[in-house]
N, C-alpha and C. Protein backbone atom coordinates (compact mmCIF):
# COMPACT_ATOMS: atom_id res chain seq x y z
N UNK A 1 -35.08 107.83 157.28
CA UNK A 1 -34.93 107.45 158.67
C UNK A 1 -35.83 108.34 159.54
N UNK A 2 -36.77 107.73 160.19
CA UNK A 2 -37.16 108.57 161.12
C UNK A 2 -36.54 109.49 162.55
N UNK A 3 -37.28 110.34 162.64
CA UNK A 3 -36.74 111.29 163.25
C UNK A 3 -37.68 111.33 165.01
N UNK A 4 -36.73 111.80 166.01
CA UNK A 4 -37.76 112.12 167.37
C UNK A 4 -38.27 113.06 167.09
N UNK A 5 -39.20 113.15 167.91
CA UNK A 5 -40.36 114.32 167.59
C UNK A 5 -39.68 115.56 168.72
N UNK A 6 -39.75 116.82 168.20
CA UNK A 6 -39.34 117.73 169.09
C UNK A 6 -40.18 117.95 170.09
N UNK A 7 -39.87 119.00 170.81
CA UNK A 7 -40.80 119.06 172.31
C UNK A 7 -41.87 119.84 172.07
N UNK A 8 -41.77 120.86 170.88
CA UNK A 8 -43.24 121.36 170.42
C UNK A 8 -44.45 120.42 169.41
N UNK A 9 -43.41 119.73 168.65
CA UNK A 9 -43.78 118.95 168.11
C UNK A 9 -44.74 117.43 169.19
N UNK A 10 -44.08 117.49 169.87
CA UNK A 10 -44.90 116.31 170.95
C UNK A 10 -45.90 117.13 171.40
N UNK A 11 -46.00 117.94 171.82
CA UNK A 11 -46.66 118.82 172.25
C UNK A 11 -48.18 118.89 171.55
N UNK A 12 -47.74 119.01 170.51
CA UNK A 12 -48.89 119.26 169.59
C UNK A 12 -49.72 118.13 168.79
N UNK A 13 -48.68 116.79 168.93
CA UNK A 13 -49.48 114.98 169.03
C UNK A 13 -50.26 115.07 170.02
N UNK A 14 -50.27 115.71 171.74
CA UNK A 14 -50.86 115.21 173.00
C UNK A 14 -52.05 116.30 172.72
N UNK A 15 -51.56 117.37 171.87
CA UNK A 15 -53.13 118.18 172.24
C UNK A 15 -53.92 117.79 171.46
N UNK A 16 -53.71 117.42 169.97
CA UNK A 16 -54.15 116.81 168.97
C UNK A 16 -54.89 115.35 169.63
N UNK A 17 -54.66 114.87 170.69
CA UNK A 17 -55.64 113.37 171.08
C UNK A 17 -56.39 113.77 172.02
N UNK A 18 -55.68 114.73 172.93
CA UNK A 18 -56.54 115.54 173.84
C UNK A 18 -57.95 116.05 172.98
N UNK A 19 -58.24 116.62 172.09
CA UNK A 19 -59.35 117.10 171.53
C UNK A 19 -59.98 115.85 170.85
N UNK A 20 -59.50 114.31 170.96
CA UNK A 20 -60.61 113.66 170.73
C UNK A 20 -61.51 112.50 171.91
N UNK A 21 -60.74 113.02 172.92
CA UNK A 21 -60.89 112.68 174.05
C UNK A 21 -62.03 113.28 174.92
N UNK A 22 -63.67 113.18 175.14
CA UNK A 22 -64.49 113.79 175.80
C UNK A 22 -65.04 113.40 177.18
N UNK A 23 -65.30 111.39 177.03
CA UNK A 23 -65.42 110.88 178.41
C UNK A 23 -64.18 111.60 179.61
N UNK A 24 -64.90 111.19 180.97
CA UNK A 24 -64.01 111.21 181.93
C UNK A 24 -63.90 110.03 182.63
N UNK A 25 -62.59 110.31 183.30
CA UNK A 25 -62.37 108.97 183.95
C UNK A 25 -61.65 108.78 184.83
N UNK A 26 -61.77 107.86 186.12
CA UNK A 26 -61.51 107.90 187.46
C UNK A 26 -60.87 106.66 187.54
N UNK A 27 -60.69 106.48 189.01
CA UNK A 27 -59.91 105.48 189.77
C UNK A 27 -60.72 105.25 191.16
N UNK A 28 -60.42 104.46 191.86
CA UNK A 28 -60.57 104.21 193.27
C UNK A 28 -59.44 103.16 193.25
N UNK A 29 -58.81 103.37 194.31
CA UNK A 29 -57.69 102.78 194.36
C UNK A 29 -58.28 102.16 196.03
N UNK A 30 -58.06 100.60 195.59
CA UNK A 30 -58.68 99.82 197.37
C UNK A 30 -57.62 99.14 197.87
N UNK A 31 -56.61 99.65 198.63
CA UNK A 31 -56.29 98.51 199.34
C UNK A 31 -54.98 98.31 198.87
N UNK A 32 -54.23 99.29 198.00
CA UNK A 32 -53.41 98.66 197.19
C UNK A 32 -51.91 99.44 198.06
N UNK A 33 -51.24 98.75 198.26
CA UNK A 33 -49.82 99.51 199.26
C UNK A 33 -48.89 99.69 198.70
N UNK A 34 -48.76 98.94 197.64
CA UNK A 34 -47.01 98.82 197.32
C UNK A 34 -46.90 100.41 196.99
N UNK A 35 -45.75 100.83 197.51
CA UNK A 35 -45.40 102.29 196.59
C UNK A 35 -45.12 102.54 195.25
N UNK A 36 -44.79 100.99 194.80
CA UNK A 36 -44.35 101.18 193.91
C UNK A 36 -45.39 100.96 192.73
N UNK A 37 -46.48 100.71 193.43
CA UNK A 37 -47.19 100.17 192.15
C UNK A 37 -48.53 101.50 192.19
N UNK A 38 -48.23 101.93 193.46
CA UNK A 38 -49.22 103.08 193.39
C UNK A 38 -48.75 104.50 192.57
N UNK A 39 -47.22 104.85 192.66
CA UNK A 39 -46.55 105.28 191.79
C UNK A 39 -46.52 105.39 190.41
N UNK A 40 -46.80 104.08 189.99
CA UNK A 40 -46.92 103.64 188.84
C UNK A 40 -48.05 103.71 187.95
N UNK A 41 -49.36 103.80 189.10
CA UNK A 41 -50.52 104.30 188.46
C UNK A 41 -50.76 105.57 188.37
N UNK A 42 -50.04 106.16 189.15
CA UNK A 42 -49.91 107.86 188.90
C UNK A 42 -49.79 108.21 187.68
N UNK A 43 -48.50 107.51 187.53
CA UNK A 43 -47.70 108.30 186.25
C UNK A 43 -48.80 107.57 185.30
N UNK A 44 -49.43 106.70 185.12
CA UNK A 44 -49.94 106.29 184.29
C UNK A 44 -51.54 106.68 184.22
N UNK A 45 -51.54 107.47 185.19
CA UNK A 45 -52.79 108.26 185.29
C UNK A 45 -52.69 109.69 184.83
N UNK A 46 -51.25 110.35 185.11
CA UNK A 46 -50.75 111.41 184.57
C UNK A 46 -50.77 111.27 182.45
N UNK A 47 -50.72 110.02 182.23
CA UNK A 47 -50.47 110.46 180.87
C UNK A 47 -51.89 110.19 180.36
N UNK A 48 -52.76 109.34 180.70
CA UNK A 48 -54.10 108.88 180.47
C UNK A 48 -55.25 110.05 181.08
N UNK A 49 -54.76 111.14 181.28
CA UNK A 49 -56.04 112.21 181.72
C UNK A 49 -56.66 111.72 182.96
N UNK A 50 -56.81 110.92 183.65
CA UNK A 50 -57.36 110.43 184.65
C UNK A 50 -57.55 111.49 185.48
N UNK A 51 -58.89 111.91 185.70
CA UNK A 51 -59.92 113.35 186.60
C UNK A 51 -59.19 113.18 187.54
N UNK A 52 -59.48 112.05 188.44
CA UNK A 52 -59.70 112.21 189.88
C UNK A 52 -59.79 110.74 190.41
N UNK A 53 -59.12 110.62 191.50
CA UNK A 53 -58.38 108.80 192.04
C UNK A 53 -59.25 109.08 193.55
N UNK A 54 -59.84 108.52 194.26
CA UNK A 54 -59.96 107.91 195.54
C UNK A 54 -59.35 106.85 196.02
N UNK A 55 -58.33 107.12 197.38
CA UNK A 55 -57.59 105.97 197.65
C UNK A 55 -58.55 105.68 198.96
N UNK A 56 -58.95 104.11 199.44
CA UNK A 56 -59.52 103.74 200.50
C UNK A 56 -58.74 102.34 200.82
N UNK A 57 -59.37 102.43 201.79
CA UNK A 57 -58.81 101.07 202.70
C UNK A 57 -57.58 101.09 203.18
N UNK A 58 -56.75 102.03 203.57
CA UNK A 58 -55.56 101.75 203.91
C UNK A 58 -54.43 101.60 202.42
N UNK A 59 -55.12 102.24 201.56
CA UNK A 59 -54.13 102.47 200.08
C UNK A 59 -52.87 103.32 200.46
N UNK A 60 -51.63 102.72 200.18
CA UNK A 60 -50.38 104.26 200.23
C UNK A 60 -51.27 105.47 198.59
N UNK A 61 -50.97 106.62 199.65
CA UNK A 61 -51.88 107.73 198.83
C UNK A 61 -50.25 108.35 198.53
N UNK A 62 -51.00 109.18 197.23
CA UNK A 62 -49.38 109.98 196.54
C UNK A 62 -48.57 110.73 197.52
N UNK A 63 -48.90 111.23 198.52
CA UNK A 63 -48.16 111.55 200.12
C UNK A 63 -46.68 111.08 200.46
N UNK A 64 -47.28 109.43 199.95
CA UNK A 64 -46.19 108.51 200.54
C UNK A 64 -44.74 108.66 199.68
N UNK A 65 -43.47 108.99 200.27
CA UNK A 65 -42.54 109.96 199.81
C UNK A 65 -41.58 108.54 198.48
N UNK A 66 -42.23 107.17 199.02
CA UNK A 66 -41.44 105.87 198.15
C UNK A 66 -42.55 106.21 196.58
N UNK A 67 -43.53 106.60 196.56
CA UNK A 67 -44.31 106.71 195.61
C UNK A 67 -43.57 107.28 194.26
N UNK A 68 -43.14 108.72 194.89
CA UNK A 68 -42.60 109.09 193.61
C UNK A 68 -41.32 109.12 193.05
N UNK A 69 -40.55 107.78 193.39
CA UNK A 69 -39.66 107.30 192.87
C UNK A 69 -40.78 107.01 191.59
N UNK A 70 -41.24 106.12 191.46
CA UNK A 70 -41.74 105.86 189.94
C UNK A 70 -42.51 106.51 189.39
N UNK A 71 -43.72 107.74 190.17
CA UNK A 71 -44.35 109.16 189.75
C UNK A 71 -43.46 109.81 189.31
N UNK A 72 -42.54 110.09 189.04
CA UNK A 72 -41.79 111.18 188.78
C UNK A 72 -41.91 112.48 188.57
N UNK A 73 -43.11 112.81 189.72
CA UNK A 73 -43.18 114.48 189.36
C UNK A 73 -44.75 114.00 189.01
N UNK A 74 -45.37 112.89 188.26
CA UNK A 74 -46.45 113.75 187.67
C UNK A 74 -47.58 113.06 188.84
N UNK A 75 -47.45 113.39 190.55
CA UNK A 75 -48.45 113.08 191.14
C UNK A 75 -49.49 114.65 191.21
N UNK A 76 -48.67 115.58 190.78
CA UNK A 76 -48.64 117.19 190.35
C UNK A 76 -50.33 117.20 189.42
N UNK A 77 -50.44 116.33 188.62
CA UNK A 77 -51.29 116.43 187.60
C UNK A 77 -52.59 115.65 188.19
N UNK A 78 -52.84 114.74 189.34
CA UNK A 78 -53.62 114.21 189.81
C UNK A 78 -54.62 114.61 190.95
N UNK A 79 -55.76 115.11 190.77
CA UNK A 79 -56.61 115.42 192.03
C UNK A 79 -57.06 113.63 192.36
N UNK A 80 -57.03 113.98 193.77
CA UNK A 80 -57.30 112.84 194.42
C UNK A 80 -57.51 112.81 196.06
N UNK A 81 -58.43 112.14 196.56
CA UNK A 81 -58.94 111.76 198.32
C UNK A 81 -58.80 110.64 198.76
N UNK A 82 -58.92 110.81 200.01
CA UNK A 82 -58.99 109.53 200.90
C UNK A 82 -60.16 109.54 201.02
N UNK A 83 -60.58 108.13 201.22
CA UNK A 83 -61.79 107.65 201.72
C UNK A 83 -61.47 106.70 202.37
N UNK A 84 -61.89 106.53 203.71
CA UNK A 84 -61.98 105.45 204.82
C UNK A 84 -62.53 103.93 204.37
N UNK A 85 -63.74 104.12 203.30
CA UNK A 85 -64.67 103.57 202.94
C UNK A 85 -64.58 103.52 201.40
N UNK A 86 -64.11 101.88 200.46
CA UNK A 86 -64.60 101.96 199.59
C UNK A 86 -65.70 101.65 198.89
N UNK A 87 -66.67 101.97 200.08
CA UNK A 87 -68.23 101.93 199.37
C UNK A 87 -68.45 103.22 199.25
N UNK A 88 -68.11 104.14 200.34
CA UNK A 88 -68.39 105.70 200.38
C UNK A 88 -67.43 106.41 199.00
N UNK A 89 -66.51 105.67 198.40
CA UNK A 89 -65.64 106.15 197.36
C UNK A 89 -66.32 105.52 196.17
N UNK A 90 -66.99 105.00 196.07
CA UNK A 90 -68.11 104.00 195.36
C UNK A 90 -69.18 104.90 194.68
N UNK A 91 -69.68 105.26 195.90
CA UNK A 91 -70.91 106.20 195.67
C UNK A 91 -70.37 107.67 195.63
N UNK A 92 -69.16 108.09 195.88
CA UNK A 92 -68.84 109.49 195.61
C UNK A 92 -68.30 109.37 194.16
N UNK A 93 -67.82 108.01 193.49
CA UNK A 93 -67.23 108.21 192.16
C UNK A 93 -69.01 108.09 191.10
N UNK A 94 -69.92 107.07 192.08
CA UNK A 94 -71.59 107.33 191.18
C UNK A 94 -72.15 108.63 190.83
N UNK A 95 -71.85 109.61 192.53
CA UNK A 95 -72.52 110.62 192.50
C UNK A 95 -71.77 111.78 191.47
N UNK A 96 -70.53 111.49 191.17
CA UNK A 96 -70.01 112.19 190.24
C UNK A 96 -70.13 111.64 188.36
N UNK A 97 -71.30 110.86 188.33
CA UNK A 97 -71.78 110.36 186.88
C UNK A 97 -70.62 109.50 186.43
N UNK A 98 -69.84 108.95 187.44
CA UNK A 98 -69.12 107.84 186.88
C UNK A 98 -69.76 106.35 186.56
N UNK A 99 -69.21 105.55 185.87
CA UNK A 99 -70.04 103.97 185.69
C UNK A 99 -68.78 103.31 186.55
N UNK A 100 -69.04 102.49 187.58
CA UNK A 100 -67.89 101.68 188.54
C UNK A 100 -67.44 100.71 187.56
N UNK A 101 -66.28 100.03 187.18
CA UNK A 101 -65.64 98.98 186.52
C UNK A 101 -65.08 98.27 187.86
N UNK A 102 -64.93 97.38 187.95
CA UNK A 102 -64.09 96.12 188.71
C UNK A 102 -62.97 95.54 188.29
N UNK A 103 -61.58 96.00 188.39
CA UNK A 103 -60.85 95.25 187.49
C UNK A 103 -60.80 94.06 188.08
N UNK A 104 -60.82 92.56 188.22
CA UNK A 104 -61.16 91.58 188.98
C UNK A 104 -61.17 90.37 188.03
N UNK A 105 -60.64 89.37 188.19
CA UNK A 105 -60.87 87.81 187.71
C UNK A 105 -61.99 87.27 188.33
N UNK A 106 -63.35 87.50 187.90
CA UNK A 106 -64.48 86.54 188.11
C UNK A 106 -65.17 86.04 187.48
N UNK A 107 -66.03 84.89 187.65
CA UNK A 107 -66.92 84.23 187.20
C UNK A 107 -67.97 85.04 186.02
N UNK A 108 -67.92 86.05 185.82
CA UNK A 108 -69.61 86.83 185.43
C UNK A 108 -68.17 88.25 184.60
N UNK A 109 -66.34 88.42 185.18
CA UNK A 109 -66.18 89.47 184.28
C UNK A 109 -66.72 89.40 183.21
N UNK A 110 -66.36 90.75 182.25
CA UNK A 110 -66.43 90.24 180.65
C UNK A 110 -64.84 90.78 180.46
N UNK A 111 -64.35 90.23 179.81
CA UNK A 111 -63.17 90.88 178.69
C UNK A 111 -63.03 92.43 178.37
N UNK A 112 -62.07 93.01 178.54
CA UNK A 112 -62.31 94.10 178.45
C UNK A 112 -62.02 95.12 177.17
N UNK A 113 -62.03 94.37 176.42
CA UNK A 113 -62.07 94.74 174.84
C UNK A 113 -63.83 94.65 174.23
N UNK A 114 -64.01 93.73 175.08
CA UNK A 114 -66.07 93.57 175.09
C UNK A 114 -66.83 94.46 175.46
N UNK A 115 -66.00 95.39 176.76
CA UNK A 115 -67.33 96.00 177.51
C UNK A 115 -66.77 97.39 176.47
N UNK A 116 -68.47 98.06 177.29
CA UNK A 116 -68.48 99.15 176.06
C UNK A 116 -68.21 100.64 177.60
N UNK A 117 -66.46 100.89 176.78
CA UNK A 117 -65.73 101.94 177.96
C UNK A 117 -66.28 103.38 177.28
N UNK A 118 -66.96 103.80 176.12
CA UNK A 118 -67.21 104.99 175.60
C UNK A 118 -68.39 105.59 176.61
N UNK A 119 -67.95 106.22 178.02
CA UNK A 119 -68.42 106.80 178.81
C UNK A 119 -67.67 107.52 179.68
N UNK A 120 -68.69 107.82 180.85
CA UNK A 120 -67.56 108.45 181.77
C UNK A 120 -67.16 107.25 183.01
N UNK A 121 -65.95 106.58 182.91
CA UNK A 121 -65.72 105.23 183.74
C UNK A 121 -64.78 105.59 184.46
N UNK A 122 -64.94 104.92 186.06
CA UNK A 122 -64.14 104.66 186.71
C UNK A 122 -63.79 103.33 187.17
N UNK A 123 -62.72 102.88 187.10
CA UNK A 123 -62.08 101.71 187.24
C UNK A 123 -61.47 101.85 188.76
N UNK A 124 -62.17 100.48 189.39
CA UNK A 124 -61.84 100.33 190.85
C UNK A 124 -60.65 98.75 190.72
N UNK A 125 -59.50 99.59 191.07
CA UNK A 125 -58.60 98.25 191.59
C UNK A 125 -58.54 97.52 192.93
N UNK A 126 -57.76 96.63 192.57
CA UNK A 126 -57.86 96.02 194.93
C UNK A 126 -56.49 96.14 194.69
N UNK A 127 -56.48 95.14 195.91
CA UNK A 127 -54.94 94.98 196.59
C UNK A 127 -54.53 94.10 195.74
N UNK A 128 -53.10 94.09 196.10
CA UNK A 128 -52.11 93.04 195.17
C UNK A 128 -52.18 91.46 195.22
N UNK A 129 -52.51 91.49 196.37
CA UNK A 129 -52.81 90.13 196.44
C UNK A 129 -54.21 89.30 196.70
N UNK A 130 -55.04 90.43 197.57
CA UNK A 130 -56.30 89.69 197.67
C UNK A 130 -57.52 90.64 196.47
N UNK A 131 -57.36 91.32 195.70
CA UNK A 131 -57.52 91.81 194.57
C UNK A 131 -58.85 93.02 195.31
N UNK A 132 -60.19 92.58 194.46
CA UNK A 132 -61.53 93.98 195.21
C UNK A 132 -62.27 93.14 195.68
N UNK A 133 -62.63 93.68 196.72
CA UNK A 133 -63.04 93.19 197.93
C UNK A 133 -64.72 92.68 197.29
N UNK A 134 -65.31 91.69 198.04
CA UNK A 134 -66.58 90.89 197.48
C UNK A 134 -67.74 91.96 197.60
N UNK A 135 -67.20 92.97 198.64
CA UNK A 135 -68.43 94.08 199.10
C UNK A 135 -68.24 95.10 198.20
N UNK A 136 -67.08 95.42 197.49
CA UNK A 136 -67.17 96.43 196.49
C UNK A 136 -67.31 96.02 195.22
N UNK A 137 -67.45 94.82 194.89
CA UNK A 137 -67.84 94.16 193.75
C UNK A 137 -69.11 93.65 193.45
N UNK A 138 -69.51 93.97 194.61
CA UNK A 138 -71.48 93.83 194.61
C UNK A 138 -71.92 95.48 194.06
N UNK A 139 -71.00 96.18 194.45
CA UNK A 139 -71.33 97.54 193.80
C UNK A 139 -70.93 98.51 192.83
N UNK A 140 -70.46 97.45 192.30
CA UNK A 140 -69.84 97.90 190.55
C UNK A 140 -71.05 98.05 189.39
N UNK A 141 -71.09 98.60 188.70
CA UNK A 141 -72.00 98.45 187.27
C UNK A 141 -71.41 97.18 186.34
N UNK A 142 -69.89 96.74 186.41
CA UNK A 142 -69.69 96.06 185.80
C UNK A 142 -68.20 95.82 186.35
N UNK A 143 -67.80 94.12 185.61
CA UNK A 143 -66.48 93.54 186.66
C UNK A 143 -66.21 93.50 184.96
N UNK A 144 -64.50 93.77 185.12
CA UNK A 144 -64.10 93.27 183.55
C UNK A 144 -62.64 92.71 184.05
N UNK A 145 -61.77 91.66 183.10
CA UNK A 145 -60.96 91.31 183.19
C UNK A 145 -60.16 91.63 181.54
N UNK A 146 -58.42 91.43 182.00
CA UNK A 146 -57.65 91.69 180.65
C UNK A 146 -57.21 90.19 180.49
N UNK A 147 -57.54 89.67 178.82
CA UNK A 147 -57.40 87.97 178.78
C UNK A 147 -56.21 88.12 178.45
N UNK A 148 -55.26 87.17 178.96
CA UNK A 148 -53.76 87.02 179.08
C UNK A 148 -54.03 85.31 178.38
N UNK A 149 -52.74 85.11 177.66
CA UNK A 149 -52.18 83.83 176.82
C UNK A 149 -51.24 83.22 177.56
N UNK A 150 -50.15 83.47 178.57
CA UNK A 150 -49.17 82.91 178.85
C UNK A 150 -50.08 82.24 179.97
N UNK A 151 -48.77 81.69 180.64
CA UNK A 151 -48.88 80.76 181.88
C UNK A 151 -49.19 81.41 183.36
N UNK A 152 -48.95 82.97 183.35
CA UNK A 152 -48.90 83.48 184.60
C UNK A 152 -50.79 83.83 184.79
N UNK A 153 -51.21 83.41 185.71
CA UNK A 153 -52.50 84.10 186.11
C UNK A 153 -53.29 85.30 186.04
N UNK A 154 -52.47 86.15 186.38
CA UNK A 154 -52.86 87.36 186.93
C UNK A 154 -51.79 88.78 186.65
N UNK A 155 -52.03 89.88 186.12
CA UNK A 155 -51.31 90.78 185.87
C UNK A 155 -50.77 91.74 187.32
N UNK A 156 -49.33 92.12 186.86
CA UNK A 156 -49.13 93.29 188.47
C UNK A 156 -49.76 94.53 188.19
N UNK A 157 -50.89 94.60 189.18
CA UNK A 157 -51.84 95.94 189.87
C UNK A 157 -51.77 96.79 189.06
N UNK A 158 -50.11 97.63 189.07
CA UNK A 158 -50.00 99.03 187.69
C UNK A 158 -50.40 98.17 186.69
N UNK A 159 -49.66 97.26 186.16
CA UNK A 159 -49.99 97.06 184.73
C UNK A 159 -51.30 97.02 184.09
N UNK A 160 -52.05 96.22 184.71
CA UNK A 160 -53.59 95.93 184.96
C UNK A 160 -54.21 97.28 184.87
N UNK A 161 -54.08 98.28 185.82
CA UNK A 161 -54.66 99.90 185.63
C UNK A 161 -54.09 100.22 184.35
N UNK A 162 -52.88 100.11 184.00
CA UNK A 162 -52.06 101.21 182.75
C UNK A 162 -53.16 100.62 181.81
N UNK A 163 -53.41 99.38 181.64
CA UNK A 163 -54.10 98.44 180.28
C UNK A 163 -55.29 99.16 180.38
N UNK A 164 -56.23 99.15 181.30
CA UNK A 164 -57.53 99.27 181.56
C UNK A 164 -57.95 101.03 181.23
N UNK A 165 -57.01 101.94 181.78
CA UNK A 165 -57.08 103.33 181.45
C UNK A 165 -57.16 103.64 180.11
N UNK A 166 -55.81 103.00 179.41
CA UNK A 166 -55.64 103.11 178.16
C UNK A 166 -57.02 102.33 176.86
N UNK A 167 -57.35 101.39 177.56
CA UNK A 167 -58.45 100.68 176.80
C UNK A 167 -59.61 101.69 176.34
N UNK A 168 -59.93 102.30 177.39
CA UNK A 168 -61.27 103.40 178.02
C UNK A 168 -60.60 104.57 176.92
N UNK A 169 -59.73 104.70 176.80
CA UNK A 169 -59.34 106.00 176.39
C UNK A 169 -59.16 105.39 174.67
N UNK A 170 -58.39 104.62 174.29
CA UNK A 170 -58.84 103.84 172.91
C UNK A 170 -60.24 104.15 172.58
N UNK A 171 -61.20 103.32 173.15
CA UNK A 171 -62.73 102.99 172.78
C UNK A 171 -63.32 104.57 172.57
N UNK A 172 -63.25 105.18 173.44
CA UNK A 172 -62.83 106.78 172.86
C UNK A 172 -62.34 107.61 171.89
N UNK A 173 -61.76 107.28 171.11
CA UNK A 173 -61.06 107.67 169.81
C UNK A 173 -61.69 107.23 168.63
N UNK A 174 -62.55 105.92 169.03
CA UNK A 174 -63.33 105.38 167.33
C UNK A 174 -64.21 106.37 167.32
């Protein structure tokens, strides 16, 4: 029967992936309000190494006190800015040798098991409902989408980041 792993014992699985882990990797967060879903990319940025997040456009930033109901503590582990501008968060995630991703349903994505994440990537989300904006998607290196089987369209915002972080960080490990 298997057994839980103790707390040194976990300990020593996270440093053990940590050392095969060399890309870096970002966020820009555009537009996106819910607390709860910005929360959600925290924590899911907290376990995925994620450098450094830019929130623009009127994003709830980790500040916002509904956030860390679902952060739980680990907004602690996240450097991160505002930017007024997610073109100016665009070119501050370029000027820091990031490659821009688009998470986005368009015409020209690719799949994101296709594109090649073994770099240093930052993944730009939108809002919940009107997704990344047409002006920050002219300034991506690349738009990728996650292909879904069921009936529903479109994934919720965290989930979509948790998939996309974790993908980048997979493609990393071969």
């Amino acid at each position: 029967m298997s057994e839980y792993l103790s707390n040194t014992d976990l300990k020593r699985l996270h440093r053990d992936w940590r050392k095969k882990t060399v890309n870096r990797l970002a966020l820009i967060i555009d537009g996106i309000q819910g607390p709860f879903n910005v929360g959600s990319i925290i924590r899911s940025s907290a376990a995925e190494r994620v450098d450094f997040a830019w929130f623009s456009s009127g994003s709830t930033t980790p500040e916002n006190t509904k956030t860390g109901k679902t952060a739980l503590g680990t907004d602690r582990y996240l450097k991160w800015s505002e930017c007024p501008d997610v073109v100016e968060a665009i070119e501050a995630a370029k000027s820091e040798g990031y490659r821009i991703i688009g998470l986005e349903l368009t015409d020209d994505a690719v799949p994101i098991h296709e594109l090649d994440l073994d770099t240093n990537i930052c993944f730009l989300a939108g809002h919940e409902d009107r997704g990344v904006s047409k002006r920050a998607l002219e300034c991506c290196d690349a738009v990728t989408f996650i292909p879904q089987l069921g009936k529903v369209g479109s994934l919720n915002v965290s989930v979509a980041v948790s998939i996309a972080l974790y993908e980048m960080r997979r493609q990393g490990w071969n």
